[in-house]
Protein backbone atom coordinates (compact mmCIF):
# COMPACT_ATOMS: atom_id res chain seq x y z
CA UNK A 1 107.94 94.40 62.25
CA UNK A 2 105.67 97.92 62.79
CA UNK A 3 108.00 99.11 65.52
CA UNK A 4 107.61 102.49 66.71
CA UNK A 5 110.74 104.15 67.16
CA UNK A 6 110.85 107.30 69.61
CA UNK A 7 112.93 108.75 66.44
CA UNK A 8 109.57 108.71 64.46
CA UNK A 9 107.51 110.14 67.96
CA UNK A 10 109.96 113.00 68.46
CA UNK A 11 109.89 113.87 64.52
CA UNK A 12 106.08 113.92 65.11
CA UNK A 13 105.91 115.95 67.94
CA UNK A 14 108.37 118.65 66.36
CA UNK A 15 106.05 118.87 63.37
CA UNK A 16 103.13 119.50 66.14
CA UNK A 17 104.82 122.45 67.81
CA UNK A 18 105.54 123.91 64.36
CA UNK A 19 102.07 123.78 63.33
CA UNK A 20 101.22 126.71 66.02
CA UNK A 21 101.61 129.79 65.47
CA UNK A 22 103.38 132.52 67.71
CA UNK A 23 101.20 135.51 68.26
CA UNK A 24 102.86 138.72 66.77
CA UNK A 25 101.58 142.04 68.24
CA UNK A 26 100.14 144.57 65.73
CA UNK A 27 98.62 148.27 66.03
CA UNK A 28 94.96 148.93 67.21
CA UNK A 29 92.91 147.32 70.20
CA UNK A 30 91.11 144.76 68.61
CA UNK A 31 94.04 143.11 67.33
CA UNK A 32 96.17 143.19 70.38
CA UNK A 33 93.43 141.35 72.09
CA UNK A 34 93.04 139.06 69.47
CA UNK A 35 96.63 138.32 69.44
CA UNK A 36 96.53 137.75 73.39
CA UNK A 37 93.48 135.30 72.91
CA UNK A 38 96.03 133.41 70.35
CA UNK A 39 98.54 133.05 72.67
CA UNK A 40 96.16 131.66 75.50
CA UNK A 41 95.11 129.47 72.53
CA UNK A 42 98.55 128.85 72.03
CA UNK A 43 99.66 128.38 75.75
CA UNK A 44 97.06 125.42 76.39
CA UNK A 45 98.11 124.30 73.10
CA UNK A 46 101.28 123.95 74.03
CA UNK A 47 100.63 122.56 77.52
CA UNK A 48 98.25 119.84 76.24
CA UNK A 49 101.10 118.17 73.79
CA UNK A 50 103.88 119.06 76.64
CA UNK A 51 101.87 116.87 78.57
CA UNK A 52 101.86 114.13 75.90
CA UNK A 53 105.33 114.29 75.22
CA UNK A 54 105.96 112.70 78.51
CA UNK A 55 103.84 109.59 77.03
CA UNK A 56 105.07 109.94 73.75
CA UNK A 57 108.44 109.98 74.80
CA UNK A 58 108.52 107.62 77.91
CA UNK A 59 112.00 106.37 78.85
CA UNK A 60 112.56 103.46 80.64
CA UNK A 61 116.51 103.89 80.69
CA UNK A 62 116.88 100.50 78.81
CA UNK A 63 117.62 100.11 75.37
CA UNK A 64 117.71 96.50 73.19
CA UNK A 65 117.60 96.11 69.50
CA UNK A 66 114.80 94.07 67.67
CA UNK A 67 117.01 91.12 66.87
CA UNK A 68 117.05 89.64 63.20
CA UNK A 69 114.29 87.36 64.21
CA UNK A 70 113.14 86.12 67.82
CA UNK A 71 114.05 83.26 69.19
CA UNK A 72 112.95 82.91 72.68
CA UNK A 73 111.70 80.78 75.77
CA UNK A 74 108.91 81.19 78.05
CA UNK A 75 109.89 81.99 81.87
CA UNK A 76 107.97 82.06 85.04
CA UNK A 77 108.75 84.87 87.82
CA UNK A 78 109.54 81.72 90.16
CA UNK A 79 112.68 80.56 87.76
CA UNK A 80 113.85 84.74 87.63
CA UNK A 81 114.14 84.34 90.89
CA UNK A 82 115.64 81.23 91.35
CA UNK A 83 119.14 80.05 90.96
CA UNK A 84 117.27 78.18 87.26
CA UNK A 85 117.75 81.54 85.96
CA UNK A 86 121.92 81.97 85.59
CA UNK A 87 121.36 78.64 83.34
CA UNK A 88 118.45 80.28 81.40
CA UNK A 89 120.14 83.44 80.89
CA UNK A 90 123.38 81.04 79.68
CA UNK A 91 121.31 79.03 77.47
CA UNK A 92 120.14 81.88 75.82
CA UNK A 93 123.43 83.83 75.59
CA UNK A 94 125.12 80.88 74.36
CA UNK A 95 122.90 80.03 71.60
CA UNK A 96 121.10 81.91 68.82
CA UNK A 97 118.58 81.76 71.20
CA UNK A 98 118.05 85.44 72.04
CA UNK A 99 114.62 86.00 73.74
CA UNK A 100 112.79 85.57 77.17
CA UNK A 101 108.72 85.85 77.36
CA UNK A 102 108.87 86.63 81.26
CA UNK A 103 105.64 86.38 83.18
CA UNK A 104 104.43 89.70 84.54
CA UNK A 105 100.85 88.89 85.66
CA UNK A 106 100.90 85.14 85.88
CA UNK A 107 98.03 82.52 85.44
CA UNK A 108 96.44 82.41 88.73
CA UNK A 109 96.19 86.79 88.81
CA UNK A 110 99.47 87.50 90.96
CA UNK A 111 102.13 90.03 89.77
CA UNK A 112 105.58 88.10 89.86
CA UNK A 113 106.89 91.86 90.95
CA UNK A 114 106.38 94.56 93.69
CA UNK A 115 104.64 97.30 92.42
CA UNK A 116 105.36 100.74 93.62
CA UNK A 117 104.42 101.43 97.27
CA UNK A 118 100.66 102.30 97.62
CA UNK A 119 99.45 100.49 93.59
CA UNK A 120 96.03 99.29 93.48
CA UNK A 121 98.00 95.75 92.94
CA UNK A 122 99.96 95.52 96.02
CA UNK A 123 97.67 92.89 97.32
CA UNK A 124 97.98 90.50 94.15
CA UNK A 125 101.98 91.12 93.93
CA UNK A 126 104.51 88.68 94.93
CA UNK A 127 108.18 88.94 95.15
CA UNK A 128 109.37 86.45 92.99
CA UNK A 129 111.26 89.54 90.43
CA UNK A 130 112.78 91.23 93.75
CA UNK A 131 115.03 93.55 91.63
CA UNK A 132 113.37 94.19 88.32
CA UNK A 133 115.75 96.86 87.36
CA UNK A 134 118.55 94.43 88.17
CA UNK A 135 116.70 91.91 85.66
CA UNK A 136 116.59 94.94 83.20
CA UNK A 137 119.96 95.36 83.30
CA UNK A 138 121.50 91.74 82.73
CA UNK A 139 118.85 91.45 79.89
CA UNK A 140 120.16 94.58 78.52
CA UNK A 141 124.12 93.41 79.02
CA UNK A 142 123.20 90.40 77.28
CA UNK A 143 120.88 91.81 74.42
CA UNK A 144 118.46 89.50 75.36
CA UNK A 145 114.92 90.42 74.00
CA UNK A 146 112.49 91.07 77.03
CA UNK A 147 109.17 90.13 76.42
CA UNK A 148 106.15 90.82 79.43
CA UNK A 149 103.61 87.99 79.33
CA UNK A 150 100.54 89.24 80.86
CA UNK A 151 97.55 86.59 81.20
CA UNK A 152 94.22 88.15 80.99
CA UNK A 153 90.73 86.75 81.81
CA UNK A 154 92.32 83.45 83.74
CA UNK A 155 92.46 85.41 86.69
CA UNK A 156 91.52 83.27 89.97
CA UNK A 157 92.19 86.05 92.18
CA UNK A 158 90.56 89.08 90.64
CA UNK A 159 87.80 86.96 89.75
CA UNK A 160 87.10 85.65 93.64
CA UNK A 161 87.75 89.07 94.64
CA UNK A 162 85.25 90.55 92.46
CA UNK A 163 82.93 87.98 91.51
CA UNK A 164 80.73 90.73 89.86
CA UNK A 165 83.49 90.50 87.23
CA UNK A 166 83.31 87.10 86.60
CA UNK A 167 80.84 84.07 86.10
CA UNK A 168 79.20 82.46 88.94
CA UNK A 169 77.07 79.29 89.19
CA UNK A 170 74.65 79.03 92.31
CA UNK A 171 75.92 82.24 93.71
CA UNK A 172 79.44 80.76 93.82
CA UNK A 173 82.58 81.77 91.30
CA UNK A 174 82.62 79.45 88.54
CA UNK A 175 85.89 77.26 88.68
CA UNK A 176 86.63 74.77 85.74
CA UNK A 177 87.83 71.37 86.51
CA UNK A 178 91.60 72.59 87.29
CA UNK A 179 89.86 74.84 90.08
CA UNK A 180 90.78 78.34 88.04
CA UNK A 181 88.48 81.02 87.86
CA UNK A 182 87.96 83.36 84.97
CA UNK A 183 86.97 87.02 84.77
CA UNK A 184 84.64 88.07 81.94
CA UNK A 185 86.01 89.54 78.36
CA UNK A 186 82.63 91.62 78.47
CA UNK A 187 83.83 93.29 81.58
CA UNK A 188 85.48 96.72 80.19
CA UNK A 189 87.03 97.13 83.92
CA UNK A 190 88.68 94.17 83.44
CA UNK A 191 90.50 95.64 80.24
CA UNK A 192 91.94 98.14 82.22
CA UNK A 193 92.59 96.94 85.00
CA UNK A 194 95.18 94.12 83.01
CA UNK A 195 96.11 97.17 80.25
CA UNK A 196 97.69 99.55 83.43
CA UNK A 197 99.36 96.15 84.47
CA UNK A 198 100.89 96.10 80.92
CA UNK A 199 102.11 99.99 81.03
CA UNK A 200 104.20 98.87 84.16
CA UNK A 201 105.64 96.31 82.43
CA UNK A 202 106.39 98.65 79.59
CA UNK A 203 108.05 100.98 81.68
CA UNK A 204 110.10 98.64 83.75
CA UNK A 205 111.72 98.62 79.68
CA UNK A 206 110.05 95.39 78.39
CA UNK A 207 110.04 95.73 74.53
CA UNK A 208 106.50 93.65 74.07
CA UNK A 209 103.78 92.66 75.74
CA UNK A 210 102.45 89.82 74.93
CA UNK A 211 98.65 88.95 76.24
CA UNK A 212 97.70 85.15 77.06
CA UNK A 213 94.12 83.95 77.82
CA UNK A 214 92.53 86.36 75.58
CA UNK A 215 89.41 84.18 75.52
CA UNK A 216 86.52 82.81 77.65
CA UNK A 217 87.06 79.47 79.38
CA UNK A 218 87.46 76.55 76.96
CA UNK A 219 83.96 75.11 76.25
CA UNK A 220 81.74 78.10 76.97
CA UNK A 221 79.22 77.53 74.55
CA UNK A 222 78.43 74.18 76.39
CA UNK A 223 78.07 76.67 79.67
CA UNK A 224 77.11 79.43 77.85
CA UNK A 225 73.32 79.19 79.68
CA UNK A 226 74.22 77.90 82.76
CA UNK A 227 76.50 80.23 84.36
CA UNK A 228 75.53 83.97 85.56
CA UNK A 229 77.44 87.20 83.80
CA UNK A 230 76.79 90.40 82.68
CA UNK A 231 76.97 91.58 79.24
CA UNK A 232 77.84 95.33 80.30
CA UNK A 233 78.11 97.39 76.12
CA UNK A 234 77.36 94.31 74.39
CA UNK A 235 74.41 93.23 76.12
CA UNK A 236 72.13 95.07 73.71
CA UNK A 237 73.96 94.11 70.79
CA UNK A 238 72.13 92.86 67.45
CA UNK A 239 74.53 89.61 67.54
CA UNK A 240 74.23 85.90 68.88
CA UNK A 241 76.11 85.08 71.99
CA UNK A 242 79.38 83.38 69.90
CA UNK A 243 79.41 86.88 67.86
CA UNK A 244 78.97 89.01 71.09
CA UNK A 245 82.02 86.96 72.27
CA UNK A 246 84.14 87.43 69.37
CA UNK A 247 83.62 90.85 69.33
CA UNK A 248 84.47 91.17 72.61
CA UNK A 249 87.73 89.59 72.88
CA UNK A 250 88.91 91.27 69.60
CA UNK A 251 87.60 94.99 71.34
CA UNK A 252 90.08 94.28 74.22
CA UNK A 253 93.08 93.36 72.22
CA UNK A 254 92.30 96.84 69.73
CA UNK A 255 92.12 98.56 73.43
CA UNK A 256 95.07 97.64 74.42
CA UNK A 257 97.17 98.29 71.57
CA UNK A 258 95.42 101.66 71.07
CA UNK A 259 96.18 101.94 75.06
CA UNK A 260 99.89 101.35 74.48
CA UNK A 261 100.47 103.19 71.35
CA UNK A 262 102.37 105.96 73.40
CA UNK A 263 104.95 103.19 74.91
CA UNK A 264 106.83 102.26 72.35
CA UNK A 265 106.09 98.34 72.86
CA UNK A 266 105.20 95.87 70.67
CA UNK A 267 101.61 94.37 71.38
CA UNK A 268 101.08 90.63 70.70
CA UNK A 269 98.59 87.74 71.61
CA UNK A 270 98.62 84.10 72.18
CA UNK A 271 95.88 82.48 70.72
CA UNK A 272 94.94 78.89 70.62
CA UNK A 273 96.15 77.42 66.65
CA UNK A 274 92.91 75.50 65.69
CA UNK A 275 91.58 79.13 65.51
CA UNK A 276 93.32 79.85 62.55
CA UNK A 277 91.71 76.65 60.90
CA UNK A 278 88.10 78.38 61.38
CA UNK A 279 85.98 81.23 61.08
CA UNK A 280 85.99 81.85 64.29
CA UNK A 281 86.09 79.77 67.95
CA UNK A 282 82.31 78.91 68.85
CA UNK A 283 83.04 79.06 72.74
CA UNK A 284 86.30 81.25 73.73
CA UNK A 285 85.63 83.86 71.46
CA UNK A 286 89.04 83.95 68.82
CA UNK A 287 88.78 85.24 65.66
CA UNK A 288 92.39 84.68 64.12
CA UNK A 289 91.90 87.40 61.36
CA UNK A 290 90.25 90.14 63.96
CA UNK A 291 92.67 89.76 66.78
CA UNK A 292 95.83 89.67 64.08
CA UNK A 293 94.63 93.07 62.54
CA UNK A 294 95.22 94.22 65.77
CA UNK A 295 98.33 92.94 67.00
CA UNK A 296 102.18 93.58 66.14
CA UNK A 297 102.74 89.56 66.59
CA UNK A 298 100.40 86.59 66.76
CA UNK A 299 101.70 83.67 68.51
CA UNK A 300 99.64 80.35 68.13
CA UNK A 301 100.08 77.80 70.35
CA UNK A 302 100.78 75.38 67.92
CA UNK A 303 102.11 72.12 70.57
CA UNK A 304 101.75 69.02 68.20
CA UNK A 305 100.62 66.97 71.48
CA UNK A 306 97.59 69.73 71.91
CA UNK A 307 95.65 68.45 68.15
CA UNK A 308 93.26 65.78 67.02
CA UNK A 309 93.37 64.33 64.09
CA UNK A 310 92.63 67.56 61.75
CA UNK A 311 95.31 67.35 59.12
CA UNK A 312 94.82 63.97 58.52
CA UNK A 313 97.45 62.95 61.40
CA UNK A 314 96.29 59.89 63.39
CA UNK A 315 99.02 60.62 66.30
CA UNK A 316 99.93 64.28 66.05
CA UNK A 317 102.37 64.17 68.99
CA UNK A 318 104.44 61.72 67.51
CA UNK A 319 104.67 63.75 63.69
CA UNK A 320 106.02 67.29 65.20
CA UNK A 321 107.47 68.26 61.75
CA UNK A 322 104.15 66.76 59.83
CA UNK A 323 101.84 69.01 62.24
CA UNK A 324 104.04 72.10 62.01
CA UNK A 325 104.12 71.95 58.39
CA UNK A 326 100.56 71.35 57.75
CA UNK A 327 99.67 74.57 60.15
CA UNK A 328 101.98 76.65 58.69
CA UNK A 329 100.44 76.60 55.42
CA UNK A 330 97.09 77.25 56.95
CA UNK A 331 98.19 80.08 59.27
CA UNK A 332 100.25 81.61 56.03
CA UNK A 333 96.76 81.49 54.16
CA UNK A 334 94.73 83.49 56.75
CA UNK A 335 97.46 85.84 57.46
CA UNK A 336 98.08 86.21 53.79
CA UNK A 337 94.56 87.95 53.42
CA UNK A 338 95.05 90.39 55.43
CA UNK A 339 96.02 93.92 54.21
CA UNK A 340 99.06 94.43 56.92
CA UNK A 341 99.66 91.20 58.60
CA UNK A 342 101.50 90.91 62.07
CA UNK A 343 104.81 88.80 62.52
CA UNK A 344 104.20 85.44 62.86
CA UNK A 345 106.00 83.82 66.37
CA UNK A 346 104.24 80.26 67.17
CA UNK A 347 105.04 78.41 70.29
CA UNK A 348 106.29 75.17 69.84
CA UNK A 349 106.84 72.04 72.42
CA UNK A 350 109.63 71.40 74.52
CA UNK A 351 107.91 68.89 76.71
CA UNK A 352 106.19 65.72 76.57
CA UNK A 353 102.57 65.17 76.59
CA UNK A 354 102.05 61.52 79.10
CA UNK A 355 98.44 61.88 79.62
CA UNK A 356 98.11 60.87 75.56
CA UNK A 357 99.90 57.83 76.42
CA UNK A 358 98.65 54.54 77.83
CA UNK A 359 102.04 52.93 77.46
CA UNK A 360 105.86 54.37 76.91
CA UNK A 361 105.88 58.08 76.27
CA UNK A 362 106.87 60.22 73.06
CA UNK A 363 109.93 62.00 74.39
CA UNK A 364 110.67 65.83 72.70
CA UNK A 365 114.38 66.02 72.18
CA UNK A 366 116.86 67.51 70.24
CA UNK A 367 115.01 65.93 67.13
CA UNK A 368 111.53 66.82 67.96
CA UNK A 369 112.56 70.27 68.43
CA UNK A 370 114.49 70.94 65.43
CA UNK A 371 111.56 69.13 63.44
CA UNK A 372 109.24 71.68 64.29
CA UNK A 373 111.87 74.36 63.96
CA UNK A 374 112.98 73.60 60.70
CA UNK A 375 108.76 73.36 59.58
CA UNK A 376 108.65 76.60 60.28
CA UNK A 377 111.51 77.92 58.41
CA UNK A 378 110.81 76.04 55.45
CA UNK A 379 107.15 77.95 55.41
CA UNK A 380 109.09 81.18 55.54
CA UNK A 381 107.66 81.25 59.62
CA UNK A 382 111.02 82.67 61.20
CA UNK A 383 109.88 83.31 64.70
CA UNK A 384 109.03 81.20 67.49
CA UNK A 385 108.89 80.49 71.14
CA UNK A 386 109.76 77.61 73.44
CA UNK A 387 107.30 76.29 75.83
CA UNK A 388 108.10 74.17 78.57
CA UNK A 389 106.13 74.82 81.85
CA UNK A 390 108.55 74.05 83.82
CA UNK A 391 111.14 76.07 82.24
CA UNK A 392 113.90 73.25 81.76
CA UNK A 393 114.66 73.30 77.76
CA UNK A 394 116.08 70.57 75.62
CA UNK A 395 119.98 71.19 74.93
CA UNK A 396 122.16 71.10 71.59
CA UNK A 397 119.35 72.21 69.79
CA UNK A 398 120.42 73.31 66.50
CA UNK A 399 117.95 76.70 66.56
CA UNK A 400 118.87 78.08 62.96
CA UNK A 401 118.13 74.39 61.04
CA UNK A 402 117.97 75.24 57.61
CA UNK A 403 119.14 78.49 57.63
C-alpha cells in the first residue's frame, strides 16, 4: 500500500524551505538592491508553499491505522443513520472484520450528509449522516477503517438538472430501463464537480475514497448513435468512439488522484470484473490496466451471480469458490504486468441473486461466503469487500479461512 504519510509531506516541505536562500546584505548599491529583490523573491516564495502547506498538511483531527489487510462491508447513509448501524458497527468490531465503505454521494446524486451552510451541494444533500463528526469519532474508537464511496457518472439528479451534462434522446434525459440517468465521462465539469465532493469526504477524516460508476451506462456502444452528447477535449481526438471512451474514463480517475494527492487519502475504483478478462470494455469505457496505474486499490466487482459462462462455469452462482478462483488468476495476470500495481480489494456476494432462478433459489451463507473468501486467499488476494445492498450480512463467517 503507497500511503502517503504527512511524516513524508512535512519532511518534504522542510527540504523546500531549505532550498531558499536568506538574503544577506553586502556593501555597495547594486548589491543591496539585489539582495532586497531576493528577499521579495524569497517572500512570495515563501508565501506560495505557506499556502500549500495548509493542503499538504490538512488535518482532519482523526487518526486510524491502515490495518494488516481490509476487511470491510459496504454501507448506505440510510443504515448510518438508522438504528442497523449499532449492529454493523458490532459486527465489525466483533470480528476481524475491520472496514466500512460508507456512501458519501450515493447512486441516485444525493449527498448522505449536510454540507457546510451555503455549498454548491446543499440542494442534492440529505440528512441521513446528521453528525458526521460523531460517525468519525466511533469509527475512530473502534479502529474501524473509513472508506468514502463516491458514485460518479450515475447521477440522476445532476444529470436532470443539467441535462447539457448528460445524454438526451428526443430532447429528453436519457434514462435506462431502471429509470437512472447518467452524466457524461467526457464532461470535465463533471470531474470536478464529484472530485470537490471527494475532498469533503477526505476532510471529514475518511482514509480512501473509493469511486463507483466510473463508466458510461452499460451497453453504450448499442446507443452509442442514438443518444445526443458532447464530446467537449476529446471531440477532436484521432480515436474511435470506444477509444475516446476509454480514454476518458481513465483521464478522470488520473484527475482525481492527481486532485487528491495533497489529502493524504487513498484513491480507489470499482470497476466491473469481466474488464480485467479484456482489452478493454467496448461500451462503458474500462480499461483494467489504465484505470489500475492510476489508482491506490482496484476493487472488481467480482459477484459470482453477475457472470456467464466465461470460465467454463455453466451456473456461476452456484460455484462461488470455482468463479473466485478462476478470476483471481486472471486479475493476478493483468495486474502482474504492470510496473507498480495497486492493492487488490474485490467485492464479493453476500446476497442471493432470484432473478437467475426459475425455481428454488441459491442461498449465500456462511459457506458461500467463506468459499469465495478462502479463493481469494489462496491466490495471495488478501483484501476484499462485502456487498449486500441492503446492508444485512451473513453471520459466523469465518473471515480469515485459511489464514
Amino acid at each position: 500500500m503507497r500511503k502517503r504519510r504527512r511524516s513524508k509531506i512535512m519532511a518534504f516541505i522542510g527540504i523546500l524551505l531549505l532550498s531558499i536562500s536568506i538574503p544577506t546584505f553586502v556593501a555597495g548599491e547594486e548589491a543591496v538592491q539585489a539582495s532586497l529583490h531576493q528577499e521579495r523573491q524569497t517572500n512570495i516564495e515563501l508565501m506560495d508553499i505557506l499556502q500549500n502547506v495548509k493542503r499538504f498538511t490538512y488535518d482532519s483531527g482523526f487518526h486510524f491505522e491502515y490495518p494488516d489487510a481490509v476487511r470491510g462491508i459496504y454501507v448506505t447513509g440510510n443504515s448510518v443513520g438508522s438504528s442497523n448501524f449499532e449492529n454493523l458497527v458490532e459486527l465489525v468490531d466483533t470480528t476481524d472484520l475491520n472496514a466500512m465503505v460508507i456512501d458519501i454521494k450515493e447512486d441516485h446524486g444525493h449527498l448522505t450528509f449536510k454540507p457546510e451552510e451555503g455549498s454548491p451541494y446543499e440542494d442534492i444533500a440529505t440528512n441521513y449522516i446528521s453528525d458526521p463528526e460523531g460517525l468519525m469519532e466511533l469509527l475512530e474508537e473502534k479502529q474501524i477503517y473509513p472508506i468514502a464511496r463516491v458514485v460518479v457518472f450515475k447521477d440522476s439528479l445532476l444529470a436532470k438538472k443539467r441535462p447539457d451534462l448528460s445524454f438526451t434522446q428526443n430532447g429528453e434525459v436519457w434514462v435506462n430501463n431502471k429509470g437512472e440517468a447518467f452524466v457524461s465521462p467526457f464532461e470535465k465539469e463533471v470531474w470536478e464537480y464529484n472530485v470537490e465532493i471527494a475532498k469533503m469526504a477526505a476532510e471529514m477524516g475518511f482514509q480512501e475514497i473509493q469511486f463507483d460508476y466510473v463508466r458510461f451506462p452499460e451497453g453504450f456502444e448499442t446507443k452509442d448513435e442514438e443518444l445526443e452528447y458532447t464530446l467537449g477535449d476529446y471531440k477532436d481526438m484521432d480515436l474511435n468512439n470506444i477509444k475516446k471512451r476509454v480514454e476518458a474514463v481513465s483521464d478522470f480517475v488520473a484527475y482525481a488522484r492527481e486532485e487528491l494527492s495533497n489529502y493524504d487519502v487513498d484513491v480507489s475504483v470499482d470497476i466491473f470484473g469481466y474488464a480485467a478478462t479484456i482489452e478493454e470494455t467496448p461500451g462503458i469505457g474500462q480499461n483494467f490496466s489504465k484505470i489500475s496505474e492510476n489508482v491506490d486499490v482496484i476493487s472488481s466487482m467480482i459477484y459470482p451471480s453477475h457472470w456467464t459462462s466465461y470460465f467454463g462455469i455453466e451456473n456461476p452462482d452456484e460455484e462461488p469458490y470455482k468463479l473466485v478462483s478462476e478470476y483471481a488468476k486472471v486479475e493476478n495476470a493483468v495486474l502482474g504486468e504492470l510496473e507498480t500495481p495497486p492493492v487488490s480489494r474485490p467485492w464479493l456476494q453476500d446476497f442471493e441473486a432470484p432473478w437467475l432462478y426459475s425455481g428454488p433459489t441459491k442461498q449465500y451463507g456462511k459457506a458461500e461466503i467463506e468459499a469465495q473468501i478462502k479463493a481469494l486467499y489462496e491466490n495471495g488476494i488478501d483484501e476484499f469487500l462485502l456487498w449486500n445492498s441492503g446492508n444485512v450480512y451473513t453471520e459466523n463467517v469465518d473471515y480469515m479461512i485459511g489464514k
